[in-house]
PDB file of N, CA and C in Angstrom:
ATOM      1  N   UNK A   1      14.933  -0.323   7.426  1.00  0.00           N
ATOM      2  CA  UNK A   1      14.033  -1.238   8.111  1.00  0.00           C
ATOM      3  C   UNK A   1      13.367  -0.513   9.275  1.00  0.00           C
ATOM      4  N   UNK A   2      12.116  -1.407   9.932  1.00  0.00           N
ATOM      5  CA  UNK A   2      11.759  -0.538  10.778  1.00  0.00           C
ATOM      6  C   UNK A   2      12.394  -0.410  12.246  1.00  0.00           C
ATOM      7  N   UNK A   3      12.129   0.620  12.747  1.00  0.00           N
ATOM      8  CA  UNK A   3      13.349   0.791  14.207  1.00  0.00           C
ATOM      9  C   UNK A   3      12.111   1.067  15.275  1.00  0.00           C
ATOM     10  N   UNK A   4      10.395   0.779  15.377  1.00  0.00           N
ATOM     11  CA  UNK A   4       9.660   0.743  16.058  1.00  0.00           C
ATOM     12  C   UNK A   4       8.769  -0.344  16.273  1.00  0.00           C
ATOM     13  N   UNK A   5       8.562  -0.954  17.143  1.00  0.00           N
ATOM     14  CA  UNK A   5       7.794  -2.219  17.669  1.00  0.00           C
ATOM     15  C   UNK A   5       6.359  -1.817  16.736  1.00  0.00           C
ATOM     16  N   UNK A   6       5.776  -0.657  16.825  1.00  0.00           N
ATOM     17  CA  UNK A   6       4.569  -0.802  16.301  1.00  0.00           C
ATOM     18  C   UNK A   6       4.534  -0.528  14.487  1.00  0.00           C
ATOM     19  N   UNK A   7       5.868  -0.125  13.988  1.00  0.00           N
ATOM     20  CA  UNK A   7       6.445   0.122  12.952  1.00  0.00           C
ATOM     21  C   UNK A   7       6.248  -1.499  12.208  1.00  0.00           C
ATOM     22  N   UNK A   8       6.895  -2.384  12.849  1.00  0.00           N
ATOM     23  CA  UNK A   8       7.324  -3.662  12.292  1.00  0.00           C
ATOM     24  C   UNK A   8       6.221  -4.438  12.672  1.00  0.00           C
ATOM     25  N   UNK A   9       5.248  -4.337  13.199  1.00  0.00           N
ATOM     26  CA  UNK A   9       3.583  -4.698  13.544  1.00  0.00           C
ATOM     27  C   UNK A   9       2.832  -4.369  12.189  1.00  0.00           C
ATOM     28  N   UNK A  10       2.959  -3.286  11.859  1.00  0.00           N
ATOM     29  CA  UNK A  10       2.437  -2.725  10.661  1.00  0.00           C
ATOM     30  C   UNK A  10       3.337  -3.549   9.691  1.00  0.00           C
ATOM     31  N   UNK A  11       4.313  -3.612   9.372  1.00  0.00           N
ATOM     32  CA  UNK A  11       4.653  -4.604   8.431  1.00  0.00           C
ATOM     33  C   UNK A  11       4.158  -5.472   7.886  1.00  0.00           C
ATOM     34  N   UNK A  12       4.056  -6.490   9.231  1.00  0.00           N
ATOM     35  CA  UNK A  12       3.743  -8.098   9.189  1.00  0.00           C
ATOM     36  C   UNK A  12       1.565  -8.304   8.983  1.00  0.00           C
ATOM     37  N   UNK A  13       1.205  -6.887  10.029  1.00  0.00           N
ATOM     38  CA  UNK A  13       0.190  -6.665   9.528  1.00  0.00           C
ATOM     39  C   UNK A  13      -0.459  -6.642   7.602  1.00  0.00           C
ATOM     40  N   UNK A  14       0.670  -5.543   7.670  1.00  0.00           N
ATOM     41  CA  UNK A  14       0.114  -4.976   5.698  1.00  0.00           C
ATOM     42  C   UNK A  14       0.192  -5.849   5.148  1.00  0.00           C
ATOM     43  N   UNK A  15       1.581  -7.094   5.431  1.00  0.00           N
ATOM     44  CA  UNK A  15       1.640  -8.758   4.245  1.00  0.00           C
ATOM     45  C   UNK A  15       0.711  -9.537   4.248  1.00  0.00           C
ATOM     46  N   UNK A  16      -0.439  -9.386   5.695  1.00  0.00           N
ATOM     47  CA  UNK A  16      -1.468 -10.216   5.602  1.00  0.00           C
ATOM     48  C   UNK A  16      -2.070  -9.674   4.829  1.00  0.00           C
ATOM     49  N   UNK A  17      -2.422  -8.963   5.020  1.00  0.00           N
ATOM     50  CA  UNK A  17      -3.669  -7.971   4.252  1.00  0.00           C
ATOM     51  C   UNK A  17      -3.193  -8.435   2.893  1.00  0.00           C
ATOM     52  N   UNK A  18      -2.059  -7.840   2.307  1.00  0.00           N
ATOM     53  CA  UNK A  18      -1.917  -8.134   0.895  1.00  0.00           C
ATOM     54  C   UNK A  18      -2.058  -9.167   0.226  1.00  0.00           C
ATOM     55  N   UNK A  19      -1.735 -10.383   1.072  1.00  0.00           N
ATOM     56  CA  UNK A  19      -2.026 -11.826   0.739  1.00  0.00           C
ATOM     57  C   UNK A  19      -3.377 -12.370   0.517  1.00  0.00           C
ATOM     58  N   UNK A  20      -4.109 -11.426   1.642  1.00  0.00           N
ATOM     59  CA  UNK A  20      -5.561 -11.632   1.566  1.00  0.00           C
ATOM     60  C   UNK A  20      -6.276 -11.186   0.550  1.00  0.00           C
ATOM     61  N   UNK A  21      -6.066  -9.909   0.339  1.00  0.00           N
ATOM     62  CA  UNK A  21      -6.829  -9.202  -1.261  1.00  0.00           C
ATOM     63  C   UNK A  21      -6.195  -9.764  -2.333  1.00  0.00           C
ATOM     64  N   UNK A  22      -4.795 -10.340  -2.247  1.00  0.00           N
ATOM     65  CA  UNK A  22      -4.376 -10.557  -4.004  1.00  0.00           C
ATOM     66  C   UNK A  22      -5.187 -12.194  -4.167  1.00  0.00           C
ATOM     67  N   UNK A  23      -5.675 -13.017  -2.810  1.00  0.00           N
ATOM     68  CA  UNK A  23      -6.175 -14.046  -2.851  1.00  0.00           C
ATOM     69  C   UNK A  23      -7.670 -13.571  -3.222  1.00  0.00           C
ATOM     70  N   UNK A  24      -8.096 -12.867  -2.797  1.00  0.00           N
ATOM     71  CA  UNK A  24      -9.893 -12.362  -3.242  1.00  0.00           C
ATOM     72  C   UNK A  24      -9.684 -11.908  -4.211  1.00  0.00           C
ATOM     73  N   UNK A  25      -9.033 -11.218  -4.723  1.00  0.00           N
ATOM     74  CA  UNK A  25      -8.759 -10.574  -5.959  1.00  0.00           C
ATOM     75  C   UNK A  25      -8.653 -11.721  -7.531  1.00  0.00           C
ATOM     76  N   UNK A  26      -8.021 -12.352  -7.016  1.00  0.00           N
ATOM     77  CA  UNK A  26      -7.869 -13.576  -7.641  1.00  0.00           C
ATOM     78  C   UNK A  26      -8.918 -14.786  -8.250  1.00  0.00           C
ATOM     79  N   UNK A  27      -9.410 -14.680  -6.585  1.00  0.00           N
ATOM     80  CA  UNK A  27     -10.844 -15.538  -6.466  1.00  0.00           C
ATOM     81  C   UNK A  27     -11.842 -14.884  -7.358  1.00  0.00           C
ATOM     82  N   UNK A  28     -11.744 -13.672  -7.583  1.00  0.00           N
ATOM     83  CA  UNK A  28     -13.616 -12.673  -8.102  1.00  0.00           C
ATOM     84  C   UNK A  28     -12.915 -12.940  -9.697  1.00  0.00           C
ATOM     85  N   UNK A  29     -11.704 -13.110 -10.128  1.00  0.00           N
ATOM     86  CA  UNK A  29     -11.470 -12.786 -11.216  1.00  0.00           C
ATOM     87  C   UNK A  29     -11.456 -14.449 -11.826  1.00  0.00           C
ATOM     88  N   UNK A  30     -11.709 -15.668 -10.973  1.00  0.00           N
ATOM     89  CA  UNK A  30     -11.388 -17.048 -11.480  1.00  0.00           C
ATOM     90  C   UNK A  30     -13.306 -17.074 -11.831  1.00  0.00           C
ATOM     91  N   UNK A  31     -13.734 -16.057 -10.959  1.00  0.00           N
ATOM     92  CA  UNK A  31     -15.340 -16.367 -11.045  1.00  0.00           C
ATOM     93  C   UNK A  31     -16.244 -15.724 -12.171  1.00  0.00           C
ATOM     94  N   UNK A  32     -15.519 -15.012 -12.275  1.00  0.00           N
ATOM     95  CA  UNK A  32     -16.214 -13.733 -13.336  1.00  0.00           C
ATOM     96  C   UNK A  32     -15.591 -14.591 -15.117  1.00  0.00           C
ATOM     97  N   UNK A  33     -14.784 -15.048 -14.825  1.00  0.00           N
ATOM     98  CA  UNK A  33     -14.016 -16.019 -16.476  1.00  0.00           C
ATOM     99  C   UNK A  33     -15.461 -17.337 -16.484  1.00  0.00           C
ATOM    100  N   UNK A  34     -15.032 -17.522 -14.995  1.00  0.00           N
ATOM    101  CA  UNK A  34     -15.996 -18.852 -15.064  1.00  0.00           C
ATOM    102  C   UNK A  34     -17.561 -18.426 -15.765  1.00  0.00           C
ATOM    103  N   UNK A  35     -18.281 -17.722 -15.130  1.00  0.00           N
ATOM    104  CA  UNK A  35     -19.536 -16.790 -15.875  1.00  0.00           C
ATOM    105  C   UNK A  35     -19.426 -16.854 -16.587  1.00  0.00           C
ATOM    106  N   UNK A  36     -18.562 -16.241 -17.759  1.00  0.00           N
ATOM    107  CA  UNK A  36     -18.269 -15.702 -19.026  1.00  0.00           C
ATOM    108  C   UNK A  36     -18.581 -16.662 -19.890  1.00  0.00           C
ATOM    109  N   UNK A  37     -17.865 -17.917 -19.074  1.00  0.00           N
ATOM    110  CA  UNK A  37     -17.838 -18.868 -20.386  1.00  0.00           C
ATOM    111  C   UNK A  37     -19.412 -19.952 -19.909  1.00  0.00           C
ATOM    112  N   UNK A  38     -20.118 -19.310 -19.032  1.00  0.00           N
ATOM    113  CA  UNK A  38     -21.348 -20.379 -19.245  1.00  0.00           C
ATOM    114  C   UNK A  38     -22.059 -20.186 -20.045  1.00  0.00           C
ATOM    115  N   UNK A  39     -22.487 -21.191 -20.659  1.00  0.00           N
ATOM    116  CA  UNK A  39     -24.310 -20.432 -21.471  1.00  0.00           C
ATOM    117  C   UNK A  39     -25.998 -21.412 -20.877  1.00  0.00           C
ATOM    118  N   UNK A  40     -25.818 -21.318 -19.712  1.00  0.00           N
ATOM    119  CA  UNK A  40     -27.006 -21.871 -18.976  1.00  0.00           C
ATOM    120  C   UNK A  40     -27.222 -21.062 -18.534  1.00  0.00           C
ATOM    121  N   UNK A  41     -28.227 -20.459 -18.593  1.00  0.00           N
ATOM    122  CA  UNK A  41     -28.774 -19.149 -18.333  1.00  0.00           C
ATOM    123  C   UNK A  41     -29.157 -19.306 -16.736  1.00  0.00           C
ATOM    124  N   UNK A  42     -29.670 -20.292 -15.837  1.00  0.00           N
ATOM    125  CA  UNK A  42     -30.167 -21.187 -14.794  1.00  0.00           C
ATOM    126  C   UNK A  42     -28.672 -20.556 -13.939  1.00  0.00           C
ATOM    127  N   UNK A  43     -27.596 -21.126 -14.159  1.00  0.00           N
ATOM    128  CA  UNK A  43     -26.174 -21.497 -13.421  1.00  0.00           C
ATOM    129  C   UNK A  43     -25.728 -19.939 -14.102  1.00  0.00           C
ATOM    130  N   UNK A  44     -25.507 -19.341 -14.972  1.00  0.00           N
ATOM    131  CA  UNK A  44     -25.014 -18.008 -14.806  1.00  0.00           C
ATOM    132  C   UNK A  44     -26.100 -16.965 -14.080  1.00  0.00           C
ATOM    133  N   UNK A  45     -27.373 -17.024 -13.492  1.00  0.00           N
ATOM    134  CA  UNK A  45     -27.660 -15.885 -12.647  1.00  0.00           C
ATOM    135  C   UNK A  45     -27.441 -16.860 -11.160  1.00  0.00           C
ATOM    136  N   UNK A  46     -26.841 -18.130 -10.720  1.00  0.00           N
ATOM    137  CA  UNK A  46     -26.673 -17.945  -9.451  1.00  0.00           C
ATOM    138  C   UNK A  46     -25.281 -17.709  -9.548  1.00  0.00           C
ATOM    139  N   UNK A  47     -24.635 -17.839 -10.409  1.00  0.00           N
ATOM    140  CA  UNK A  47     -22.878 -17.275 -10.711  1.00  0.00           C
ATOM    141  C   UNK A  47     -23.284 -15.895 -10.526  1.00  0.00           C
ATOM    142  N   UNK A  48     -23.550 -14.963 -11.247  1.00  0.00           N
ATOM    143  CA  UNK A  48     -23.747 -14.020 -10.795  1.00  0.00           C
ATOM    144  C   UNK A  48     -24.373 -13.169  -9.496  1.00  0.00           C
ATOM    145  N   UNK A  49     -24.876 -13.963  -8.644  1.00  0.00           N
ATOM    146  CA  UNK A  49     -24.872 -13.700  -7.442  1.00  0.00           C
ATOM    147  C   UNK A  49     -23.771 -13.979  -6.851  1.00  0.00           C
ATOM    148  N   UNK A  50     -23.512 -14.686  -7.142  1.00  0.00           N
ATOM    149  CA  UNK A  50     -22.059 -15.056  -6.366  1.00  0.00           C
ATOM    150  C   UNK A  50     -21.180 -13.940  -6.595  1.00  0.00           C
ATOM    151  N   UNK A  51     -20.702 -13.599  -7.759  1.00  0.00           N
ATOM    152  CA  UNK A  51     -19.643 -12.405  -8.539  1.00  0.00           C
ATOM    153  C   UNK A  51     -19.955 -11.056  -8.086  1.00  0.00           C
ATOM    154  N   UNK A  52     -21.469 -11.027  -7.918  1.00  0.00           N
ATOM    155  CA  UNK A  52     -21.980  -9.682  -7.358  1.00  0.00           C
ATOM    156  C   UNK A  52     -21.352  -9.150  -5.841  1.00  0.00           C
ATOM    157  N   UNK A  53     -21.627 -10.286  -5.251  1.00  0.00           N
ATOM    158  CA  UNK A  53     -21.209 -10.389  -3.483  1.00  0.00           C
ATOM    159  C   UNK A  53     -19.825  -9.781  -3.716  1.00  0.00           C
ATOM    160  N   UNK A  54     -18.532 -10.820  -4.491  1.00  0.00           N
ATOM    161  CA  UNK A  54     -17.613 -11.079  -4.526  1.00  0.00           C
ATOM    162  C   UNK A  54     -16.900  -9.551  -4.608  1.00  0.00           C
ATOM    163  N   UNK A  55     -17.772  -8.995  -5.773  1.00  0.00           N
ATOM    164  CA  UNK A  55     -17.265  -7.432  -6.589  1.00  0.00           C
ATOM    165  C   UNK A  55     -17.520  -6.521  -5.113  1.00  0.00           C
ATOM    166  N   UNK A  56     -18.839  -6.425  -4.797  1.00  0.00           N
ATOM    167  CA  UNK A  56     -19.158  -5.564  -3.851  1.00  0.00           C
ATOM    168  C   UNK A  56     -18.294  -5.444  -2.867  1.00  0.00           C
ATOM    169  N   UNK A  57     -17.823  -7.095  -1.894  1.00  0.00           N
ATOM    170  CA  UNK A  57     -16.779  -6.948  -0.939  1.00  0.00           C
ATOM    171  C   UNK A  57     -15.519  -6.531  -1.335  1.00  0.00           C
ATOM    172  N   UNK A  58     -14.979  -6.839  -2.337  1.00  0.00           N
ATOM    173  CA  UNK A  58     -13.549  -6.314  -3.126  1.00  0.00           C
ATOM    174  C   UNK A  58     -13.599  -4.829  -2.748  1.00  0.00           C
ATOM    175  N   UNK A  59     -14.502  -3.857  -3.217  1.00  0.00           N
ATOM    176  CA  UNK A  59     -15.167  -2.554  -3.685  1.00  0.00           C
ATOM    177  C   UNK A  59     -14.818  -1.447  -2.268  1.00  0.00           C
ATOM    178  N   UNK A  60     -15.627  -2.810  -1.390  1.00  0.00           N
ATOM    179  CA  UNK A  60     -16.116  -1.807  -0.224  1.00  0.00           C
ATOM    180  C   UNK A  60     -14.498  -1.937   0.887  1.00  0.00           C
ATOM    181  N   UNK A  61     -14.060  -2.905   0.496  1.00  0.00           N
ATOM    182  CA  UNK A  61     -12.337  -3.055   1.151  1.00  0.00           C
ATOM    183  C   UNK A  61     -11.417  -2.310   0.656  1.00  0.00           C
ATOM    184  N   UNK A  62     -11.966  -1.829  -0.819  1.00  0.00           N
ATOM    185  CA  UNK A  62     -10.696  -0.602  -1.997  1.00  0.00           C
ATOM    186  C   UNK A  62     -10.016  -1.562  -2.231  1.00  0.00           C
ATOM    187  N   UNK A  63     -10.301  -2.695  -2.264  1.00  0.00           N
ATOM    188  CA  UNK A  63      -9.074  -3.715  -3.579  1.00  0.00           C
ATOM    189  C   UNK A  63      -9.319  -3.314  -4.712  1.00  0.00           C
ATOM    190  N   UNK A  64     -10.504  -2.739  -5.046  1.00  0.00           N
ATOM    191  CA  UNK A  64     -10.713  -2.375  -6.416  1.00  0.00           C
ATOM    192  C   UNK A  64     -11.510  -1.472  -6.242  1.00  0.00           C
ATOM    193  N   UNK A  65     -11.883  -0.166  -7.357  1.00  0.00           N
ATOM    194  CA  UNK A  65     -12.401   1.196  -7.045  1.00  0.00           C
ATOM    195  C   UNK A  65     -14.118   0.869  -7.439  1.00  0.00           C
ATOM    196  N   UNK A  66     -14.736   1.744  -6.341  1.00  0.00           N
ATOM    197  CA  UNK A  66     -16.387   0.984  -6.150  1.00  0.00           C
ATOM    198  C   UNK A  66     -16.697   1.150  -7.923  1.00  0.00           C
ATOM    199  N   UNK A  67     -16.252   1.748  -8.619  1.00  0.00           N
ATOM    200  CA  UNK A  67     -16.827   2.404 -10.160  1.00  0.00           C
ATOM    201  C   UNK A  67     -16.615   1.212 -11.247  1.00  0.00           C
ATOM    202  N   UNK A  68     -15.493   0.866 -10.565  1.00  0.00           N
ATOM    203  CA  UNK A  68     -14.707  -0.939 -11.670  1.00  0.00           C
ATOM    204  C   UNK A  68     -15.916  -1.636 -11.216  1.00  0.00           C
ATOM    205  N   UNK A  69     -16.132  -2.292  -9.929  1.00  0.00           N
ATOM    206  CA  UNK A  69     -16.983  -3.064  -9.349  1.00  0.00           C
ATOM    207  C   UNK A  69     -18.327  -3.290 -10.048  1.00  0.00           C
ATOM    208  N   UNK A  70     -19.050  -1.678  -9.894  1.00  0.00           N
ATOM    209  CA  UNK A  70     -20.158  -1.563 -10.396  1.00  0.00           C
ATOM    210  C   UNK A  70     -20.359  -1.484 -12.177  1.00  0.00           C
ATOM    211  N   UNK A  71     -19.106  -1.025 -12.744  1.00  0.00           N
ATOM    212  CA  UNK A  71     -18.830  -1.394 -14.151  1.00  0.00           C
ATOM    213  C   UNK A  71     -19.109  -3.163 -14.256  1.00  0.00           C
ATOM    214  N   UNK A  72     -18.021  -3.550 -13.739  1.00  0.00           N
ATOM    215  CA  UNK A  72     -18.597  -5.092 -14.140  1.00  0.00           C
ATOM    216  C   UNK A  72     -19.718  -5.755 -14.087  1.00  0.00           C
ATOM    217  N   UNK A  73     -20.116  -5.470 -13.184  1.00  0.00           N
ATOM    218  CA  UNK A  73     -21.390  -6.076 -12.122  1.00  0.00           C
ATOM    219  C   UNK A  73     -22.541  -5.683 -13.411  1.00  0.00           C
ATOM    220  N   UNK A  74     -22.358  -4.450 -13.903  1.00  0.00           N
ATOM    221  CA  UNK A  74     -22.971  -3.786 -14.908  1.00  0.00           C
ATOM    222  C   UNK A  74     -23.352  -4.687 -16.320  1.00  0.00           C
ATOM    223  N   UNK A  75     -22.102  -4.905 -16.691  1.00  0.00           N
ATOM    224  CA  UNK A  75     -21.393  -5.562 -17.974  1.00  0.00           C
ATOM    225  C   UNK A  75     -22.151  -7.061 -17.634  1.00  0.00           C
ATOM    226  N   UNK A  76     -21.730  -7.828 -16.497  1.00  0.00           N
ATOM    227  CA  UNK A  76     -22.266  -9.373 -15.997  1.00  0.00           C
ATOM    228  C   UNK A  76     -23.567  -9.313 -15.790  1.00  0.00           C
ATOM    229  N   UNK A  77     -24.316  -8.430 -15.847  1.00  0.00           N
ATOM    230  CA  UNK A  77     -26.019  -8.507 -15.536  1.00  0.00           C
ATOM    231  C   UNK A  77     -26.476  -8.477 -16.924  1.00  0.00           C
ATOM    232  N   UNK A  78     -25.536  -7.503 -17.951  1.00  0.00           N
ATOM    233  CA  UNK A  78     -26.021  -7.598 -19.800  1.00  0.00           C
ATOM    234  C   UNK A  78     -26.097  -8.522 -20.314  1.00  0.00           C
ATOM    235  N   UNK A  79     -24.626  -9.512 -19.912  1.00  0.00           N
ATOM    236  CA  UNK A  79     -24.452 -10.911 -20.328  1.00  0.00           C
ATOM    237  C   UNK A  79     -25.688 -11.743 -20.082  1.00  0.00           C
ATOM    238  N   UNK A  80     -25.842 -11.874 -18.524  1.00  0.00           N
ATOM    239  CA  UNK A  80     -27.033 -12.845 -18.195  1.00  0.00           C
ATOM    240  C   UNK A  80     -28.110 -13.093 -18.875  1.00  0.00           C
ATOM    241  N   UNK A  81     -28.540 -11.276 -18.967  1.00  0.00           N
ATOM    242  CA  UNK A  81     -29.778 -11.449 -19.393  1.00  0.00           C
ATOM    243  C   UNK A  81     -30.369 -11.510 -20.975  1.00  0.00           C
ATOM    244  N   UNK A  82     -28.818 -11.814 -21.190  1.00  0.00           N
ATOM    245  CA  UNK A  82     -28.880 -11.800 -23.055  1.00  0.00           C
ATOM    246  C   UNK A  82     -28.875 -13.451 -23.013  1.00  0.00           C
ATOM    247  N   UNK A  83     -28.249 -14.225 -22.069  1.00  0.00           N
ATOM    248  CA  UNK A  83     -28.443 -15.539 -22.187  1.00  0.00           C
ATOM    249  C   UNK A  83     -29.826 -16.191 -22.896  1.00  0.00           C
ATOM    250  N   UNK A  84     -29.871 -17.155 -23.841  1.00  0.00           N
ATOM    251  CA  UNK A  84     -30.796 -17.745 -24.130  1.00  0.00           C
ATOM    252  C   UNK A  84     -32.312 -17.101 -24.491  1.00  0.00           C
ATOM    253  N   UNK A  85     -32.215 -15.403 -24.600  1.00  0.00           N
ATOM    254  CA  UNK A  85     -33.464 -14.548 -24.112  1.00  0.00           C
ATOM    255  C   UNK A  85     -34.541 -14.481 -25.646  1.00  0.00           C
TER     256      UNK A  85
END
């Protein structure tokens, strides 16, 4: 265990943090299913603004590596624009 005041700061610090990304992490991945399964072409490009934001902040925090991010983001802009086209 830790035997330094700023040791055990960092602890209680890192559990927030982790709580916080596995909750965003969570959130981009309830949003990106949700997309998937629309076919209103209207409501999946403002979903995809939304997912875009979502990926980018994940990306730029390293919850996820900027290359996944921009892979999806990639993949969710093909979808869209195959909607209804």
């Amino acid at each position: 265990m830790a035997n330094h005041k700023s040791a055990e700061k960092r602890i209680r610090a890192n559990e927030k943090k982790r709580l916080r990304n596995r909750f965003q992490h969570k959130t981009t991945r309830s949003y990106i299913k949700k997309l998937r399964l629309t076919t209103d072409k209207e409501v999946a490009g403002e979903l995809y603004k939304t997912v875009s934001s979502l990926l980018d902040r994940l990306a730029k925090k390293n919850v996820i590596h900027k290359n996944k991010a921009a892979n999806q983001k990639s993949k969710l802009a093909r979808f869209v624009n195959r909607l209804a086209a």
